[in-house]
PDB file of N, CA and C in Angstrom:
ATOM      1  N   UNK A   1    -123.099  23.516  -2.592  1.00  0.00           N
ATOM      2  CA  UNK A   1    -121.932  23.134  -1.830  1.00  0.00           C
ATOM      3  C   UNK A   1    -121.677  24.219  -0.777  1.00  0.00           C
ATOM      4  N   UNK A   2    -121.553  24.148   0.622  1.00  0.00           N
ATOM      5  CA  UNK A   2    -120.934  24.749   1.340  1.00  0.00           C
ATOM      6  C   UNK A   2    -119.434  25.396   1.419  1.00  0.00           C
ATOM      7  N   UNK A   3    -119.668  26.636   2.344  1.00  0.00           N
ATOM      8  CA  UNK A   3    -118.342  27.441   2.095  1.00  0.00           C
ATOM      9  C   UNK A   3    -117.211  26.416   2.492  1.00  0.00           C
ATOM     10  N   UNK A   4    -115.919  26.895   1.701  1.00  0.00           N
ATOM     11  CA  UNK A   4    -114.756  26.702   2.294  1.00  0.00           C
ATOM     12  C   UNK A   4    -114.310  27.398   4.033  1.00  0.00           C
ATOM     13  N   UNK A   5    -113.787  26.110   4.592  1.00  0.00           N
ATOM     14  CA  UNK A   5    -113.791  26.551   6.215  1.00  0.00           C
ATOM     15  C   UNK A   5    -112.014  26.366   6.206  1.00  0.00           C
ATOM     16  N   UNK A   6    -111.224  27.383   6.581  1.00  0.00           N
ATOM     17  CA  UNK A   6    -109.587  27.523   6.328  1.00  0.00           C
ATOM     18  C   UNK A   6    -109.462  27.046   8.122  1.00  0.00           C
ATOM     19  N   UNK A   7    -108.570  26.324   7.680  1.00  0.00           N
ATOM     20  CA  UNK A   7    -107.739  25.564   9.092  1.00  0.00           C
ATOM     21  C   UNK A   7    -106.142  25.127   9.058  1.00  0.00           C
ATOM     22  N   UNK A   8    -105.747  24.858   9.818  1.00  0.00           N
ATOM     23  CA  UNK A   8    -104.196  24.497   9.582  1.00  0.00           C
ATOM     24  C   UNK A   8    -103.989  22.739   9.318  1.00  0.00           C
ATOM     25  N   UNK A   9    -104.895  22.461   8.442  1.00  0.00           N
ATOM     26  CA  UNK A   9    -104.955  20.719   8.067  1.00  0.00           C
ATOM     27  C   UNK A   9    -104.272  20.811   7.127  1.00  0.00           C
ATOM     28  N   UNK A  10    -103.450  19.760   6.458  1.00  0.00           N
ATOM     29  CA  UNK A  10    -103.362  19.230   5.212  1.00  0.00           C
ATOM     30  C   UNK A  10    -103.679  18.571   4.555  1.00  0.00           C
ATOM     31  N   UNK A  11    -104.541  17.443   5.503  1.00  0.00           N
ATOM     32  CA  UNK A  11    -105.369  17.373   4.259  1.00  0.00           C
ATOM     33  C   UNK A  11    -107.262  16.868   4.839  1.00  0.00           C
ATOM     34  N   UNK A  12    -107.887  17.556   3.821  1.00  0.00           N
ATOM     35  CA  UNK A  12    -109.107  18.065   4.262  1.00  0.00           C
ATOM     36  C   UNK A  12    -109.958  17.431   3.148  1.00  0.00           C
ATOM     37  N   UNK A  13    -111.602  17.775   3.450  1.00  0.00           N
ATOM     38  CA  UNK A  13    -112.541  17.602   2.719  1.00  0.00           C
ATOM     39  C   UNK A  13    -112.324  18.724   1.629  1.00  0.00           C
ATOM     40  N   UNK A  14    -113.732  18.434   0.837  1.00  0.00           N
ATOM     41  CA  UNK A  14    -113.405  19.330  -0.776  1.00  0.00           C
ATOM     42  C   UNK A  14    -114.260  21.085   0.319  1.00  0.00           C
ATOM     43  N   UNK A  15    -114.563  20.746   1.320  1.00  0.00           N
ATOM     44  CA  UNK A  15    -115.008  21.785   2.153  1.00  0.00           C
ATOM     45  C   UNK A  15    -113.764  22.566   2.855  1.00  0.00           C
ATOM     46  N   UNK A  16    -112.855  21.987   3.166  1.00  0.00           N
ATOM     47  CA  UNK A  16    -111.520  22.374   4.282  1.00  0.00           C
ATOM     48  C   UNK A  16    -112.223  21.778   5.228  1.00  0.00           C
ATOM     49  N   UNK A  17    -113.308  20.733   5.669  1.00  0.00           N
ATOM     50  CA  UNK A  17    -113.331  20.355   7.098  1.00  0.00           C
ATOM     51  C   UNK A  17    -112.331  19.182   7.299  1.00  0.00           C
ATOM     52  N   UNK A  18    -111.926  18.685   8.540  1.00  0.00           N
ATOM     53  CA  UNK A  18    -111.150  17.523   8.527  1.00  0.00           C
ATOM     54  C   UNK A  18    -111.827  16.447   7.634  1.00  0.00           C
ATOM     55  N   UNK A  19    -110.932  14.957   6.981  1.00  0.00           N
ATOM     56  CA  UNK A  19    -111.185  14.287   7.086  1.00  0.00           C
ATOM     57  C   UNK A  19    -111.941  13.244   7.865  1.00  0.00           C
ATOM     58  N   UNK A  20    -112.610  12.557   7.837  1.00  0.00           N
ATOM     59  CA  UNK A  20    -113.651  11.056   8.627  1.00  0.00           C
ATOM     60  C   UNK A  20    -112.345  10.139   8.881  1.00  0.00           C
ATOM     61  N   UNK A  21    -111.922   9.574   9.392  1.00  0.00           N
ATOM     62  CA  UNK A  21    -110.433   8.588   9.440  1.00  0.00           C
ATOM     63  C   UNK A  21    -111.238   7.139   8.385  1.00  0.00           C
ATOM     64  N   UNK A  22    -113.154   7.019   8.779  1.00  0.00           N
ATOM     65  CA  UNK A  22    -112.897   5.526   8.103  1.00  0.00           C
ATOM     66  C   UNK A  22    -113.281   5.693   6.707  1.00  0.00           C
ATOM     67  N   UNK A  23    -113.727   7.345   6.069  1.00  0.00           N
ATOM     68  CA  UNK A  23    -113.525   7.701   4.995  1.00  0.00           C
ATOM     69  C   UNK A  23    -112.232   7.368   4.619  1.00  0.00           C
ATOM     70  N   UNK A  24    -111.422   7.879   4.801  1.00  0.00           N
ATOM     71  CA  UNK A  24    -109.576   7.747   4.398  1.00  0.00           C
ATOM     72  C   UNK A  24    -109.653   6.520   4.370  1.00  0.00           C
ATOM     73  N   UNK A  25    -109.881   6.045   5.292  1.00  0.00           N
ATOM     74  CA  UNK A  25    -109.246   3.941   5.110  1.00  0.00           C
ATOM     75  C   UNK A  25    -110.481   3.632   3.653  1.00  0.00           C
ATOM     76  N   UNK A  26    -111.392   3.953   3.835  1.00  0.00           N
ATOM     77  CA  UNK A  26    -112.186   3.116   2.688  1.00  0.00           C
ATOM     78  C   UNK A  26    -111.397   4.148   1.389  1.00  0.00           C
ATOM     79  N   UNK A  27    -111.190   5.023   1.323  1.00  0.00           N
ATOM     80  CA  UNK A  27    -110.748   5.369   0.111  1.00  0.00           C
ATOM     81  C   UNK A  27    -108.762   5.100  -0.114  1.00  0.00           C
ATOM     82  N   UNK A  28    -108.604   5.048   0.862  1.00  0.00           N
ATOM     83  CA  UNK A  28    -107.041   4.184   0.799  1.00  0.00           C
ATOM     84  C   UNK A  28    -107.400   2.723   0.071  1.00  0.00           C
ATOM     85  N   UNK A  29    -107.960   2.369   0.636  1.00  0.00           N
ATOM     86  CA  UNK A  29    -108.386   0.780   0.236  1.00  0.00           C
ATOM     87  C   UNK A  29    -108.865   0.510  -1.104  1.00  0.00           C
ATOM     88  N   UNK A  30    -109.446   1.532  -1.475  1.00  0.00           N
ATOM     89  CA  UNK A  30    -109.869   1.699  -3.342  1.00  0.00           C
ATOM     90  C   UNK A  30    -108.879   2.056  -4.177  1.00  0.00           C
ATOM     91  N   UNK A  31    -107.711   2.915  -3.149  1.00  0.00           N
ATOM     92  CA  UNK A  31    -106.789   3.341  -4.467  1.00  0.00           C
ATOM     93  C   UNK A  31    -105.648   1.943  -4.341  1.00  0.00           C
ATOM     94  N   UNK A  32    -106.228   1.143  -3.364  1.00  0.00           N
ATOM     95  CA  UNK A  32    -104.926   0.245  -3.290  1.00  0.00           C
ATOM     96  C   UNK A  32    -105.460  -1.050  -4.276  1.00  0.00           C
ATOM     97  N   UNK A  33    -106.555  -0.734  -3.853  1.00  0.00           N
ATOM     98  CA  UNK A  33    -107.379  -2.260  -5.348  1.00  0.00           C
ATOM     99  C   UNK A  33    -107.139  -1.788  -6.567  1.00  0.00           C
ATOM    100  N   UNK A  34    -107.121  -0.535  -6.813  1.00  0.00           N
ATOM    101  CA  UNK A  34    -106.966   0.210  -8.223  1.00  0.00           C
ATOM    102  C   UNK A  34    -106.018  -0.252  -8.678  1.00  0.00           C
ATOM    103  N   UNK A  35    -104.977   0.046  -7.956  1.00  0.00           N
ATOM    104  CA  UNK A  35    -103.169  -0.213  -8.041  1.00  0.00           C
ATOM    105  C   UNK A  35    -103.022  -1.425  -8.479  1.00  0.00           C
ATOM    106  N   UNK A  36    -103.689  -2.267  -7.599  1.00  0.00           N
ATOM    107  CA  UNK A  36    -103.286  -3.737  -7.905  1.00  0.00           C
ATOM    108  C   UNK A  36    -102.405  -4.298  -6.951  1.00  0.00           C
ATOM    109  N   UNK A  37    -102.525  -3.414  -5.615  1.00  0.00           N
ATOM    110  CA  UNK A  37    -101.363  -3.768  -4.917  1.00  0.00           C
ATOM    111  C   UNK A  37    -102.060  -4.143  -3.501  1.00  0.00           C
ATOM    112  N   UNK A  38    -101.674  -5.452  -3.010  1.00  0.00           N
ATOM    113  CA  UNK A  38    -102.018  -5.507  -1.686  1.00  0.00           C
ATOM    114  C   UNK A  38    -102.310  -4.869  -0.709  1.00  0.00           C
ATOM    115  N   UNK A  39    -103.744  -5.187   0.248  1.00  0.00           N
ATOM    116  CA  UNK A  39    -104.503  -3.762   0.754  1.00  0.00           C
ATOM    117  C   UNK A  39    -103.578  -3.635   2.389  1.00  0.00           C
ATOM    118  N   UNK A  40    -103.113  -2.886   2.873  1.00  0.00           N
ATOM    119  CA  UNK A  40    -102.271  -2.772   4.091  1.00  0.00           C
ATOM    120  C   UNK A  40    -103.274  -1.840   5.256  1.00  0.00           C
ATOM    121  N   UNK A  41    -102.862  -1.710   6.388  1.00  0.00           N
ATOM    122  CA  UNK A  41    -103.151  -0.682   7.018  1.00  0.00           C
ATOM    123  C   UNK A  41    -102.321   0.867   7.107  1.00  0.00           C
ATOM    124  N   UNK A  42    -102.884   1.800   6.602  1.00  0.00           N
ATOM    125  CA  UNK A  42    -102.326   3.211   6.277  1.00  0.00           C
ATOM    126  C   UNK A  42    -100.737   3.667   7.306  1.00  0.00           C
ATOM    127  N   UNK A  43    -101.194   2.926   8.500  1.00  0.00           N
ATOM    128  CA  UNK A  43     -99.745   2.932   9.515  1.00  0.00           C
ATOM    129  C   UNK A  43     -98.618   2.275   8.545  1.00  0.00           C
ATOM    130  N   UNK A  44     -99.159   1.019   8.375  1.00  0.00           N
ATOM    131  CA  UNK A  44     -97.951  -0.192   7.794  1.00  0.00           C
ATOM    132  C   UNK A  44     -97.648   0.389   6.389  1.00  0.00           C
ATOM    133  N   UNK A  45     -97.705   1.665   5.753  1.00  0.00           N
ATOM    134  CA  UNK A  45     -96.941   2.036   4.509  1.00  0.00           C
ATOM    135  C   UNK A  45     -95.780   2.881   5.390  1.00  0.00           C
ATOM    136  N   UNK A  46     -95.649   3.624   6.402  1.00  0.00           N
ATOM    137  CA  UNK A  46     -94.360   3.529   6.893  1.00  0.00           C
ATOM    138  C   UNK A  46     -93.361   2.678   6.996  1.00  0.00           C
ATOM    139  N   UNK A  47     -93.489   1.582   7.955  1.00  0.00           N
ATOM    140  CA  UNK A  47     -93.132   0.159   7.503  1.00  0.00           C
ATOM    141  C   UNK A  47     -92.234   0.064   6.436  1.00  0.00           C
ATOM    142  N   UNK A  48     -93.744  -0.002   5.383  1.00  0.00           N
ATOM    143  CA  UNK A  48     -92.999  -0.987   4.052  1.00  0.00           C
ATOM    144  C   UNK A  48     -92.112   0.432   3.372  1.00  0.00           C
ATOM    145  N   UNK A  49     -92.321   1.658   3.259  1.00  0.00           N
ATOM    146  CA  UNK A  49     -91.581   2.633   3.177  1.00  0.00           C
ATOM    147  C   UNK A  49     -89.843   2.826   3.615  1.00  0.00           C
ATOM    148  N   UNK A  50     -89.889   2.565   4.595  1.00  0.00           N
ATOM    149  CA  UNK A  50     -88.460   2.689   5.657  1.00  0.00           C
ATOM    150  C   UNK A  50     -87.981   1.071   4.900  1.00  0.00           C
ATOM    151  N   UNK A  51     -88.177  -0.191   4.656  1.00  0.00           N
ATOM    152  CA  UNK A  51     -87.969  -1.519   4.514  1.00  0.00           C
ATOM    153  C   UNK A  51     -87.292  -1.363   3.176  1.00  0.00           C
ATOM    154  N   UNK A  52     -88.296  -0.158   2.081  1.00  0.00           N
ATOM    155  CA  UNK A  52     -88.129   0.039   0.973  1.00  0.00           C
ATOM    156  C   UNK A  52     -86.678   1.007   0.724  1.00  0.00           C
ATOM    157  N   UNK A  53     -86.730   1.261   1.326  1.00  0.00           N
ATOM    158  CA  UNK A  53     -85.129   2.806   1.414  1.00  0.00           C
ATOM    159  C   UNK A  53     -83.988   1.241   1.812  1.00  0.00           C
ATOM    160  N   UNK A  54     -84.647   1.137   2.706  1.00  0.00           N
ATOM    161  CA  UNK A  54     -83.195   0.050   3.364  1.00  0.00           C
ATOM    162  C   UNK A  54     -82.722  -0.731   1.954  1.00  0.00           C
ATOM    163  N   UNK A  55     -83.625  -1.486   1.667  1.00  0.00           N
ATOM    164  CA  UNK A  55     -83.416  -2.706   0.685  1.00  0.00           C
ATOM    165  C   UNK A  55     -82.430  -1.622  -0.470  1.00  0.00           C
ATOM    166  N   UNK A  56     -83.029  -0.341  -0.873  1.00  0.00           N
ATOM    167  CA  UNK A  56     -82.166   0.052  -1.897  1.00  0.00           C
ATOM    168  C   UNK A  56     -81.171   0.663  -1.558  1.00  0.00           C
ATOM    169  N   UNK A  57     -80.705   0.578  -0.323  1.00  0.00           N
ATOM    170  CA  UNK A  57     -79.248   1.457   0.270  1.00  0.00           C
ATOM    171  C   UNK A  57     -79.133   2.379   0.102  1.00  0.00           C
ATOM    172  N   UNK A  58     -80.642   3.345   0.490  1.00  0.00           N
ATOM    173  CA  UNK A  58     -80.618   4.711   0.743  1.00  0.00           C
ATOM    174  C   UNK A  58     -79.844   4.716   2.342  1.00  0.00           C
ATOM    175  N   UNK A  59     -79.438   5.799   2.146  1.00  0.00           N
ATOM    176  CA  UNK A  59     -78.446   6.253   4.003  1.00  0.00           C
ATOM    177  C   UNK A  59     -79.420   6.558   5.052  1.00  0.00           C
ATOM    178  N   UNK A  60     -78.939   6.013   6.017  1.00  0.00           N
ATOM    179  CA  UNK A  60     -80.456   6.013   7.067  1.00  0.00           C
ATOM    180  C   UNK A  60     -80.605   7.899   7.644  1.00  0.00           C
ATOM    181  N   UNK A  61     -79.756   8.006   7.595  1.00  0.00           N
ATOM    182  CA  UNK A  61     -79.759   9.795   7.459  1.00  0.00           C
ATOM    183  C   UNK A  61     -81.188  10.293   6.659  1.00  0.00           C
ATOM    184  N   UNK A  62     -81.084   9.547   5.344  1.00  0.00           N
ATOM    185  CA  UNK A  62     -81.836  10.271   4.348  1.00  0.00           C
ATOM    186  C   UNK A  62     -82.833   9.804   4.882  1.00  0.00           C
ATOM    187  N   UNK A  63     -82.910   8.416   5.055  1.00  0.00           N
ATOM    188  CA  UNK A  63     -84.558   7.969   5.376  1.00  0.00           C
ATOM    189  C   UNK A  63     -84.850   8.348   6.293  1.00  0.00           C
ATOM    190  N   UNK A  64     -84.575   8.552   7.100  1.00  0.00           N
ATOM    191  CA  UNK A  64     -84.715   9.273   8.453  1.00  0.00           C
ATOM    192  C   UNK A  64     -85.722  10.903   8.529  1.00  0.00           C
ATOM    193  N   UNK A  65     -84.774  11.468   7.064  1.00  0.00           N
ATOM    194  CA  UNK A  65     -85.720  12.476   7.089  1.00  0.00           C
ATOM    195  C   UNK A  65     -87.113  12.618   6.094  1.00  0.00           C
ATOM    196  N   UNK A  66     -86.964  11.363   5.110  1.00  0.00           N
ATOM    197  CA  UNK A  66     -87.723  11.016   4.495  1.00  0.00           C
ATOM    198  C   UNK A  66     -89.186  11.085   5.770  1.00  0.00           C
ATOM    199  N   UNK A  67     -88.928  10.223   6.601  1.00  0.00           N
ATOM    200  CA  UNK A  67     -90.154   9.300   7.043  1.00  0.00           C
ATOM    201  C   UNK A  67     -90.323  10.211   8.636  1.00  0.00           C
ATOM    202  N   UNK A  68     -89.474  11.549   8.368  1.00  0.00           N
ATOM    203  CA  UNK A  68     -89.642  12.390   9.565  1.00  0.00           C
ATOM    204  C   UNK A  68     -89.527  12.225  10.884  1.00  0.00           C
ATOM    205  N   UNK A  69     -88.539  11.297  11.108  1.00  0.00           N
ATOM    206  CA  UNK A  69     -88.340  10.636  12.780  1.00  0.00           C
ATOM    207  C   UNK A  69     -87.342  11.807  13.076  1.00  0.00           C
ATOM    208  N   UNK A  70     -87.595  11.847  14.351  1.00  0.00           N
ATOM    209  CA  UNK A  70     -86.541  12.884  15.245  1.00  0.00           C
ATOM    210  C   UNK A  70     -84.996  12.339  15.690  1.00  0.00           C
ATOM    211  N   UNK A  71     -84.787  10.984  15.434  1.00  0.00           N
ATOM    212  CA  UNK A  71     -83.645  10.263  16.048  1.00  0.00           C
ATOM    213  C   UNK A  71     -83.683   9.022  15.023  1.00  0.00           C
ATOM    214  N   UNK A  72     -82.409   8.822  14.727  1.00  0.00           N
ATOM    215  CA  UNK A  72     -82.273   7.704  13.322  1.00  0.00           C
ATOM    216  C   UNK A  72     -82.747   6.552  14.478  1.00  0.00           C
ATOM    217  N   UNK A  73     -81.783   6.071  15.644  1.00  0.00           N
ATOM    218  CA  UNK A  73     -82.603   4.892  16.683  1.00  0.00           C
ATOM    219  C   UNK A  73     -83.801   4.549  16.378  1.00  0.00           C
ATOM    220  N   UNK A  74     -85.195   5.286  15.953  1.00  0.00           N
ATOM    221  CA  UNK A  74     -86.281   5.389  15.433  1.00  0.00           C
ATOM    222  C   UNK A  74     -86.729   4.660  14.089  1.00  0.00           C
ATOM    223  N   UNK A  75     -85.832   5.176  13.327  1.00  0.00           N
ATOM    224  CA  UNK A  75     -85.496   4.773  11.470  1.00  0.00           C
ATOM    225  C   UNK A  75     -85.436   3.081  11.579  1.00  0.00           C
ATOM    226  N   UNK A  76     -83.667   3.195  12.271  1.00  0.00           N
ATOM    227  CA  UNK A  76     -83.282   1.692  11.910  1.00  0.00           C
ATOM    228  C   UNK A  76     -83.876   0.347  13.162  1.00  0.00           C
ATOM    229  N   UNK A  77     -84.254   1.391  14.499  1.00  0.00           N
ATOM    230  CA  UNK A  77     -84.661  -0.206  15.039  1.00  0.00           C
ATOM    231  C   UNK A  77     -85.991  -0.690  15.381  1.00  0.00           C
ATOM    232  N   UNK A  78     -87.209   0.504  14.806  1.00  0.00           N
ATOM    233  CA  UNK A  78     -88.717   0.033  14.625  1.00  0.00           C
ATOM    234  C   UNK A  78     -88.862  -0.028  13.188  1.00  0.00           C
ATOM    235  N   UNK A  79     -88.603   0.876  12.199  1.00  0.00           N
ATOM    236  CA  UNK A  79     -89.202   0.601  11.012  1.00  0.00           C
ATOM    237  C   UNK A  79     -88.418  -0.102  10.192  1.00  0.00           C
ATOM    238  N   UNK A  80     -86.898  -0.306   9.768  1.00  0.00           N
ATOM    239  CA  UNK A  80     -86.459  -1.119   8.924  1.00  0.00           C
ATOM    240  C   UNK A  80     -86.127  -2.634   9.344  1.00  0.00           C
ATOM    241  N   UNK A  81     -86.385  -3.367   8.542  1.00  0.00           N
ATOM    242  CA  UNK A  81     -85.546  -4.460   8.457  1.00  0.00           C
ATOM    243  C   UNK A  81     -84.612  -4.589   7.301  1.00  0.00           C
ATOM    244  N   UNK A  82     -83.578  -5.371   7.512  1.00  0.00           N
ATOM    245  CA  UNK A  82     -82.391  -5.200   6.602  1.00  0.00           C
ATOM    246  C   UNK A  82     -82.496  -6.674   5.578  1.00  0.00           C
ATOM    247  N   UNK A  83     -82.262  -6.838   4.498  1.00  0.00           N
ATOM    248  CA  UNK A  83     -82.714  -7.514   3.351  1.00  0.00           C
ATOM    249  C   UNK A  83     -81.237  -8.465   3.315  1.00  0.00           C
ATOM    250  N   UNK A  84     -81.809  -9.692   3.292  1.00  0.00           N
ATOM    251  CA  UNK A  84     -81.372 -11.228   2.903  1.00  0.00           C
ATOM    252  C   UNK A  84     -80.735 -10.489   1.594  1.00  0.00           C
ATOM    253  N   UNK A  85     -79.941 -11.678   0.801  1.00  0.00           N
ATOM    254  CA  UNK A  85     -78.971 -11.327  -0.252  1.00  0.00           C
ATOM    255  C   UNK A  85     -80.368 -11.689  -1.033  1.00  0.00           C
ATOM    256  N   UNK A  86     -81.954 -12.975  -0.771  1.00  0.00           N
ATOM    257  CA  UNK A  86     -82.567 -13.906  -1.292  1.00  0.00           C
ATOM    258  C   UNK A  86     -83.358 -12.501  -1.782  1.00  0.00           C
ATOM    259  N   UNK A  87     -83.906 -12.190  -0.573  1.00  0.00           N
ATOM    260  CA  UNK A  87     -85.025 -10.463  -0.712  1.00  0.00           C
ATOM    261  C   UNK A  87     -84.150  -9.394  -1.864  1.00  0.00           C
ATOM    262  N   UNK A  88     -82.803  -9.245  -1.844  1.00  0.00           N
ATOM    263  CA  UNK A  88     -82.518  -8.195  -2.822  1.00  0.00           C
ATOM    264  C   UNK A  88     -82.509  -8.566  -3.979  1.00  0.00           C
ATOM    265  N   UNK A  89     -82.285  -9.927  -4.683  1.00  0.00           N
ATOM    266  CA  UNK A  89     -82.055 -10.767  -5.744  1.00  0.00           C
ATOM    267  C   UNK A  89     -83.618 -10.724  -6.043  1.00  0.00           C
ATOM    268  N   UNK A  90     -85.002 -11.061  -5.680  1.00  0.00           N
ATOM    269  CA  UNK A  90     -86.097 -10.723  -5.747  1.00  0.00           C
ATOM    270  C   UNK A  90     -86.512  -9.491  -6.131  1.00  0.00           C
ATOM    271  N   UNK A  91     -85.749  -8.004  -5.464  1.00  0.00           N
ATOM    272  CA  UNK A  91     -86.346  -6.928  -5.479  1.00  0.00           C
ATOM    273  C   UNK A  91     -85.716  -6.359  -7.021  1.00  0.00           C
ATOM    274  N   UNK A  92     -84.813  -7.052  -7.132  1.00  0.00           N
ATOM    275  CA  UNK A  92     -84.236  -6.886  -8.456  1.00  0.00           C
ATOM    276  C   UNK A  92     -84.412  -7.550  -9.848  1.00  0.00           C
ATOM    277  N   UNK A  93     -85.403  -8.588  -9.929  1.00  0.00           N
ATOM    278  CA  UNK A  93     -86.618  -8.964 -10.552  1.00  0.00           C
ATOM    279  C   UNK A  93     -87.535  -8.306 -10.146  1.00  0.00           C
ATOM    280  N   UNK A  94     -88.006  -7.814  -9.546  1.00  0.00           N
ATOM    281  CA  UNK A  94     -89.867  -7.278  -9.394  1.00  0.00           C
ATOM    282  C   UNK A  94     -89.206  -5.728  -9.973  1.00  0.00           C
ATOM    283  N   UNK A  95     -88.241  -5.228 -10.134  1.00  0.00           N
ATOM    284  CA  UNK A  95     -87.179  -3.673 -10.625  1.00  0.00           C
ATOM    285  C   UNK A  95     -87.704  -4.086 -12.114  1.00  0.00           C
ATOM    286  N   UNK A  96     -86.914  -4.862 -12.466  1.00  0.00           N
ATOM    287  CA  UNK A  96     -86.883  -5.225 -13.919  1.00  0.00           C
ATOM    288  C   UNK A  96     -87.923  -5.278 -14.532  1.00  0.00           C
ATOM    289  N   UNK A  97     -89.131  -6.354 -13.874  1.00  0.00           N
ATOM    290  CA  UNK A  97     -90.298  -6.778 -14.283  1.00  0.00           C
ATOM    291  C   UNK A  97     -90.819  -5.400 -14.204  1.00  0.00           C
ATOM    292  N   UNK A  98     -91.039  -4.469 -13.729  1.00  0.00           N
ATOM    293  CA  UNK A  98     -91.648  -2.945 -13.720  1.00  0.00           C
ATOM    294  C   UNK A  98     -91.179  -2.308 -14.617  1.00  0.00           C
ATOM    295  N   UNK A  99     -90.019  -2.322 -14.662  1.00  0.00           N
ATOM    296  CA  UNK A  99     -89.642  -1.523 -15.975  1.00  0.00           C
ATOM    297  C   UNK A  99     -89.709  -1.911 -17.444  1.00  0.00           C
ATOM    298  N   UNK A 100     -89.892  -2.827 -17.512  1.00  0.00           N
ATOM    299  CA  UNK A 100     -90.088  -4.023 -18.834  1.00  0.00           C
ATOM    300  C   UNK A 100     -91.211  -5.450 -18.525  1.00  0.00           C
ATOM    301  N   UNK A 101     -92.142  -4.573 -18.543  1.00  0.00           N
ATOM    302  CA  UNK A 101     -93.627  -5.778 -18.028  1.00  0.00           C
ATOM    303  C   UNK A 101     -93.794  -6.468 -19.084  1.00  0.00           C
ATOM    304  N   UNK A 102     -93.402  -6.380 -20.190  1.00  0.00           N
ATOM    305  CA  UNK A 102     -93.453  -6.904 -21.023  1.00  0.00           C
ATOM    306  C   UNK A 102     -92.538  -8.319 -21.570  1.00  0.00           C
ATOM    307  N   UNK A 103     -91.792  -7.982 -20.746  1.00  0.00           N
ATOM    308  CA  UNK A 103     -90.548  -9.578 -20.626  1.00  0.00           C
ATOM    309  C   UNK A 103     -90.802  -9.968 -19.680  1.00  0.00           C
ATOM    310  N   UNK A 104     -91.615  -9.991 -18.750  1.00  0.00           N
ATOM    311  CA  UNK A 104     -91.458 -10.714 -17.874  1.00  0.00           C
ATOM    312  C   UNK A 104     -92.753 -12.093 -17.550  1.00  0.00           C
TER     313      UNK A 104
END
């Protein structure tokens, strides 16, 4: 194995060189089949991230710094959408069903 090469990345090969980007997507894509969870594009977990804070009435303050935007304008009028009474009544079965897979 080749030396470790120190850089200001976070996240790197088992070398410290950068990542390949279509390495990352093919191995995003394995941990997302693993999961069991629908395969997305690595952008669109921001998205469903910011969608996910909204639906549970985190404060857009918080998400804001969650998801590292410089201006909430950012937060609430590209990444969230705000949840139907139908979507929270849902998210509160798929809550349950996670926590008790077994009743459901």
């Amino acid at each position: 194995m080749g030396k470790w090469r120190d850089s200001d990345l976070v996240f790197t090969t088992r070398n410290g060189t950068p990542v390949e980007p279509r390495n990352f997507n093919r191995a995003f894509t394995a941990h997302c089949r693993r999961a069991g969870v629908p395969v997305i594009r690595v952008h669109d977990t921001r998205h469903t991230c910011a969608s996910l804070l909204a639906a549970l009435d985190v404060h857009p303050r918080v998400a804001m710094r969650i998801l590292r935007h410089s201006q909430i304008s950012m937060t609430m009028d590209v990444y969230t959408q705000i949840p139907t009474p139908e979507t929270r009544a849902a998210l509160g079965r798929l809550n349950r069903s996670l926590d008790n897979p077994s009743e459901s």
